[in-house]
C-alpha atoms as a PDB file:
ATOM      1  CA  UNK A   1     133.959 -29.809 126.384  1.00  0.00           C
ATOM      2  CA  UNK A   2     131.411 -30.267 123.539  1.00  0.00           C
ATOM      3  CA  UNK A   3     130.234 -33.247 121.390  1.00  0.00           C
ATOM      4  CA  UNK A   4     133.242 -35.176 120.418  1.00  0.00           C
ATOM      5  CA  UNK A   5     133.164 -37.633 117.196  1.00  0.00           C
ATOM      6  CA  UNK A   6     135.286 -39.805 115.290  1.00  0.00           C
ATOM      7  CA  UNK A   7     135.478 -38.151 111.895  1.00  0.00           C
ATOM      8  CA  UNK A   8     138.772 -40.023 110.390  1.00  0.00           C
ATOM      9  CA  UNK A   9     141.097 -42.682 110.853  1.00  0.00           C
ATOM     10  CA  UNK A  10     144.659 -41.849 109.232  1.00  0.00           C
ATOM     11  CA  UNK A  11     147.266 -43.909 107.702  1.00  0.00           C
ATOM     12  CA  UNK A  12     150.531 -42.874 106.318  1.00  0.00           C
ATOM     13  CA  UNK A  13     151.514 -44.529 103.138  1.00  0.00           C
ATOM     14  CA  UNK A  14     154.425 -44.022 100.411  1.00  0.00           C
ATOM     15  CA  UNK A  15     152.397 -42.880  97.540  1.00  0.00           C
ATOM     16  CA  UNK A  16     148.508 -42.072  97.680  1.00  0.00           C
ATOM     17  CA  UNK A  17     148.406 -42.323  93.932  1.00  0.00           C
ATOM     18  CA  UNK A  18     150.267 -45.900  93.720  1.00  0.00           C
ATOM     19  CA  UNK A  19     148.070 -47.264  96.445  1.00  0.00           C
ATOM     20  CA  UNK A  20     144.644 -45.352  96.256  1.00  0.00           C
ATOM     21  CA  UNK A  21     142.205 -47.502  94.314  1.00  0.00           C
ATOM     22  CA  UNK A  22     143.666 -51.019  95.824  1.00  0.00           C
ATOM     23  CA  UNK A  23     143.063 -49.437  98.963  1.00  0.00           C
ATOM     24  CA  UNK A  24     139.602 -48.450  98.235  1.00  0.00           C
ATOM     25  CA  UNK A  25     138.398 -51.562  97.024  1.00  0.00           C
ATOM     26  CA  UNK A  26     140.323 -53.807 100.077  1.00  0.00           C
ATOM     27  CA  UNK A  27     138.454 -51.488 102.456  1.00  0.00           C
ATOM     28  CA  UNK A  28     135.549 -51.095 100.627  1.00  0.00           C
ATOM     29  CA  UNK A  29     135.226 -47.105 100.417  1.00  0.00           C
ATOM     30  CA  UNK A  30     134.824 -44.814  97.960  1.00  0.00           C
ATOM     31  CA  UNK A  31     137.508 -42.949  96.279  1.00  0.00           C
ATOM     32  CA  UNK A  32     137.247 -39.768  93.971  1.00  0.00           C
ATOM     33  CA  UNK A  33     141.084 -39.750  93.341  1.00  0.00           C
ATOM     34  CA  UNK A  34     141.432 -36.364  94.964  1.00  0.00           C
ATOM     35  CA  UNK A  35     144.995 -36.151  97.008  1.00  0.00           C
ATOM     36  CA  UNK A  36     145.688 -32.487  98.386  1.00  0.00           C
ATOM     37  CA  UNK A  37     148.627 -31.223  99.181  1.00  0.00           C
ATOM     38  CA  UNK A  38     149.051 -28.945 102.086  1.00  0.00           C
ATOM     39  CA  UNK A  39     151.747 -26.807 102.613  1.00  0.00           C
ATOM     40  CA  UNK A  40     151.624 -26.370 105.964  1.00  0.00           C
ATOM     41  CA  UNK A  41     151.218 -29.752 107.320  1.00  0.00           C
ATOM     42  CA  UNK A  42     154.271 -30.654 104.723  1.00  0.00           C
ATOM     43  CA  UNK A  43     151.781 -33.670 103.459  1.00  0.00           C
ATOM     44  CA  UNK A  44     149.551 -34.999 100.853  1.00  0.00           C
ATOM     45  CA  UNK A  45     146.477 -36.399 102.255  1.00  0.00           C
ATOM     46  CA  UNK A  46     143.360 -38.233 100.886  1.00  0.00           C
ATOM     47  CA  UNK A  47     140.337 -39.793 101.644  1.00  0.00           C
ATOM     48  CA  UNK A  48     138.255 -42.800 101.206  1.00  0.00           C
ATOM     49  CA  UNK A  49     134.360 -42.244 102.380  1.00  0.00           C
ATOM     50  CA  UNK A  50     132.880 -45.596 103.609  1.00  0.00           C
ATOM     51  CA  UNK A  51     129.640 -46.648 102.410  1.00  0.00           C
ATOM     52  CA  UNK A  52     127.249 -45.658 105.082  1.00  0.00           C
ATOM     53  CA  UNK A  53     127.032 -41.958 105.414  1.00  0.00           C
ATOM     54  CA  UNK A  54     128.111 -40.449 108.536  1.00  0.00           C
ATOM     55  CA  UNK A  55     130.894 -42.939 109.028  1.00  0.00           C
ATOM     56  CA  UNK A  56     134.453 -41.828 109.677  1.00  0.00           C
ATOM     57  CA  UNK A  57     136.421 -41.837 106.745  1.00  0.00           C
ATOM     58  CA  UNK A  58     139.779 -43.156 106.338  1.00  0.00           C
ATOM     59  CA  UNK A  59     142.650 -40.539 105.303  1.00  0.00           C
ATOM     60  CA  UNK A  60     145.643 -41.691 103.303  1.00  0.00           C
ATOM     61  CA  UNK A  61     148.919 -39.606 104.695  1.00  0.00           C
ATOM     62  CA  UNK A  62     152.001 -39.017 102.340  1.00  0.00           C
ATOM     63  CA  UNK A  63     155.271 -37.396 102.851  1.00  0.00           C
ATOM     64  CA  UNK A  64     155.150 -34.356 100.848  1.00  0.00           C
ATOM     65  CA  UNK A  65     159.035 -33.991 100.122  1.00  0.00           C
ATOM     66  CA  UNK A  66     161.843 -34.346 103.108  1.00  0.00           C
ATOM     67  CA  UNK A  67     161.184 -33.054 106.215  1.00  0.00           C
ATOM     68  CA  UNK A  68     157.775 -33.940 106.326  1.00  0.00           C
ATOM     69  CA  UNK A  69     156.083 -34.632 109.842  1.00  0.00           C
ATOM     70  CA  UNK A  70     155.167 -38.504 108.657  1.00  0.00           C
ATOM     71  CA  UNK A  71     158.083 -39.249 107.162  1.00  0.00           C
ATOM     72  CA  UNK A  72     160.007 -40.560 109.998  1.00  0.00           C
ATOM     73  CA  UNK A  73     157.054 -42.805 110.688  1.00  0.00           C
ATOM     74  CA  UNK A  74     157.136 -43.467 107.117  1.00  0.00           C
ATOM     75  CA  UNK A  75     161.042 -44.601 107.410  1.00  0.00           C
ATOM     76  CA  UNK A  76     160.751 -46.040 110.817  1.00  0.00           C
ATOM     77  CA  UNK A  77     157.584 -48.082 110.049  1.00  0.00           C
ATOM     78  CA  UNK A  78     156.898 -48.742 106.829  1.00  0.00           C
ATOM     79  CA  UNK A  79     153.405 -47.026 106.829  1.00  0.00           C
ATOM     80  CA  UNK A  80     150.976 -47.562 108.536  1.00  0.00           C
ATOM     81  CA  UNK A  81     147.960 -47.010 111.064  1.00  0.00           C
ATOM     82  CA  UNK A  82     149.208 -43.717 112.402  1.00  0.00           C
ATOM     83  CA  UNK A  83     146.678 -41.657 114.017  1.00  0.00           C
ATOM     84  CA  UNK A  84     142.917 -41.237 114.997  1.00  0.00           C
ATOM     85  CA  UNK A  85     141.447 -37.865 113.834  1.00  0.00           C
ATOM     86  CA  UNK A  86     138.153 -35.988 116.275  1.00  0.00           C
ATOM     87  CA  UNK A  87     136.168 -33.404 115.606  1.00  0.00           C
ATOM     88  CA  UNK A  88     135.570 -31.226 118.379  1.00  0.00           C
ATOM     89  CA  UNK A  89     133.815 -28.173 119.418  1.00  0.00           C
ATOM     90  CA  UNK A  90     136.292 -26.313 120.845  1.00  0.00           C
ATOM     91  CA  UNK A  91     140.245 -26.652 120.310  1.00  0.00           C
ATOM     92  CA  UNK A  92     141.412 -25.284 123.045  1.00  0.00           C
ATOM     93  CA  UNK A  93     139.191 -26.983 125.854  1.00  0.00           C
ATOM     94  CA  UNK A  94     140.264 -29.904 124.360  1.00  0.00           C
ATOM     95  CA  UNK A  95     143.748 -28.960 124.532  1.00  0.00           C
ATOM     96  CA  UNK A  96     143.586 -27.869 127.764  1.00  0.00           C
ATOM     97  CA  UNK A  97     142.370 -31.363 128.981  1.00  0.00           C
ATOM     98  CA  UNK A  98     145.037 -32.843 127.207  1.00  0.00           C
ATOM     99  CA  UNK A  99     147.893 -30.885 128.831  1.00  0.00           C
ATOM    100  CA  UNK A 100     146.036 -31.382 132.121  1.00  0.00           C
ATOM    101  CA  UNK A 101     146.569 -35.291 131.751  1.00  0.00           C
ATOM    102  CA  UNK A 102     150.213 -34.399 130.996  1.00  0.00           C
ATOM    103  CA  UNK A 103     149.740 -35.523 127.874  1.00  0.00           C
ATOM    104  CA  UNK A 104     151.950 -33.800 124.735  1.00  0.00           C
ATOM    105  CA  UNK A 105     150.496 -31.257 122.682  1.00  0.00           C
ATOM    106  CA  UNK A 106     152.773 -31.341 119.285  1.00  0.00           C
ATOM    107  CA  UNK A 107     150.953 -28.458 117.427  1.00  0.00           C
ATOM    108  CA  UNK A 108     148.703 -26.050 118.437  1.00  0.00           C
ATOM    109  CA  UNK A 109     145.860 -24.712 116.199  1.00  0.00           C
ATOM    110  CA  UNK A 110     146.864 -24.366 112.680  1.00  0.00           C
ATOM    111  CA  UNK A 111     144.667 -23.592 109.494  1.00  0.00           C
ATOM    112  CA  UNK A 112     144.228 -27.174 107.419  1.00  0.00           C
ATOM    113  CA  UNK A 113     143.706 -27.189 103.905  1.00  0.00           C
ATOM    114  CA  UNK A 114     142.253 -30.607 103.493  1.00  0.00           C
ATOM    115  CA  UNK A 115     139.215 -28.832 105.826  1.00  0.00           C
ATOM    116  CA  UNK A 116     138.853 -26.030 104.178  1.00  0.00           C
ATOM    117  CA  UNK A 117     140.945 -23.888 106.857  1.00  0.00           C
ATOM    118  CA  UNK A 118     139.052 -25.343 109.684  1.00  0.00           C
ATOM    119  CA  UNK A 119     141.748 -26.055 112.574  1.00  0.00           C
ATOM    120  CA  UNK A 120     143.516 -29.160 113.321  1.00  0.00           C
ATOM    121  CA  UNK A 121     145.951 -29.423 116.523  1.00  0.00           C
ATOM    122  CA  UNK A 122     147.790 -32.428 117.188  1.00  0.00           C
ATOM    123  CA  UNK A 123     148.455 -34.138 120.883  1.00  0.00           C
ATOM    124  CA  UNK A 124     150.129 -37.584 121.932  1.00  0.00           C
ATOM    125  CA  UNK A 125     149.356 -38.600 124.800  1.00  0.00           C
ATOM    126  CA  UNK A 126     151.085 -40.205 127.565  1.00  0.00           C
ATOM    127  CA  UNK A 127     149.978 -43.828 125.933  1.00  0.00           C
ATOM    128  CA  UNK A 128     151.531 -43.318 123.217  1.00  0.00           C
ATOM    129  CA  UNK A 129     148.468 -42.410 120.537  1.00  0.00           C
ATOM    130  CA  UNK A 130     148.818 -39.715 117.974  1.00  0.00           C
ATOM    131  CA  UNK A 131     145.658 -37.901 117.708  1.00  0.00           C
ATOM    132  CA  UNK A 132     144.602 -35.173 115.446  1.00  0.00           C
ATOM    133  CA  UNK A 133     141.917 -32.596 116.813  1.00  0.00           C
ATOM    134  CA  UNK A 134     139.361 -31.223 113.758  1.00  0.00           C
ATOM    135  CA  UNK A 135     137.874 -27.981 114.960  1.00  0.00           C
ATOM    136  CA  UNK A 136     133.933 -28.331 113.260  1.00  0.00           C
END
């Protein structure tokens, strides 16, 4: 299926902008302030680079407006740890494992503006772990 490698770690939040630089210094990352709002995904996402290039990066996840994808979670959880993010070779090998295991493919390949219009799908699998699929 490819090289597979952890590019992000994602965590839904209320507001990016109330929580972004207290959550850059308590992790220790790097934060340019940038949130991005995609359409599509019905979100605002940003992201925090850790020191040590090459690292996965942590993304902060907000509801953008009702209806959004995260914010049940959001509701149900309070925020949170939400999802692990891999970037992969080939969508739909990877996808095709996944539905091989039985596991639950949410959303098949979509454009993602946060990647400049690479493709993201999204599968949870049958122990219960969102993951997000980053086509490089």
């Amino acid at each position: 299926m490819g090289m597979v490698s952890l590019h992000h770690v994602g965590f839904v939040v209320k507001s990016i902008a109330d929580m972004g630089e207290e959550f850059a210094r308590s992790t220790g990352t790097e934060w340019n302030g940038e949130v991005i709002h995609d359409p599509l995904q019905r979100a605002k996402v940003s992201f925090f680079n850790p020191p040590t290039p090459g690292s996965p990066s942590i993304e902060l996840v907000e509801p953008a407006g009702s209806g959004s994808p995260v914010e049940g979670f959001l509701n149900k959880h309070g925020g949170g740890l939400h999802h692990l993010c891999y970037e992969v070779d080939s969508l739909e090998s990877k996808l095709d494992w996944h539905r091989s295991q039985r596991d639950l493919v949410l959303r098949t390949p979509v454009p993602a503006v946060a990647f400049g219009g690479r493709r993201i799908a999204w599968v949870y699998t049958r122990h219960k772990l969102l993951l997000e699929y980053l086509e490089r």
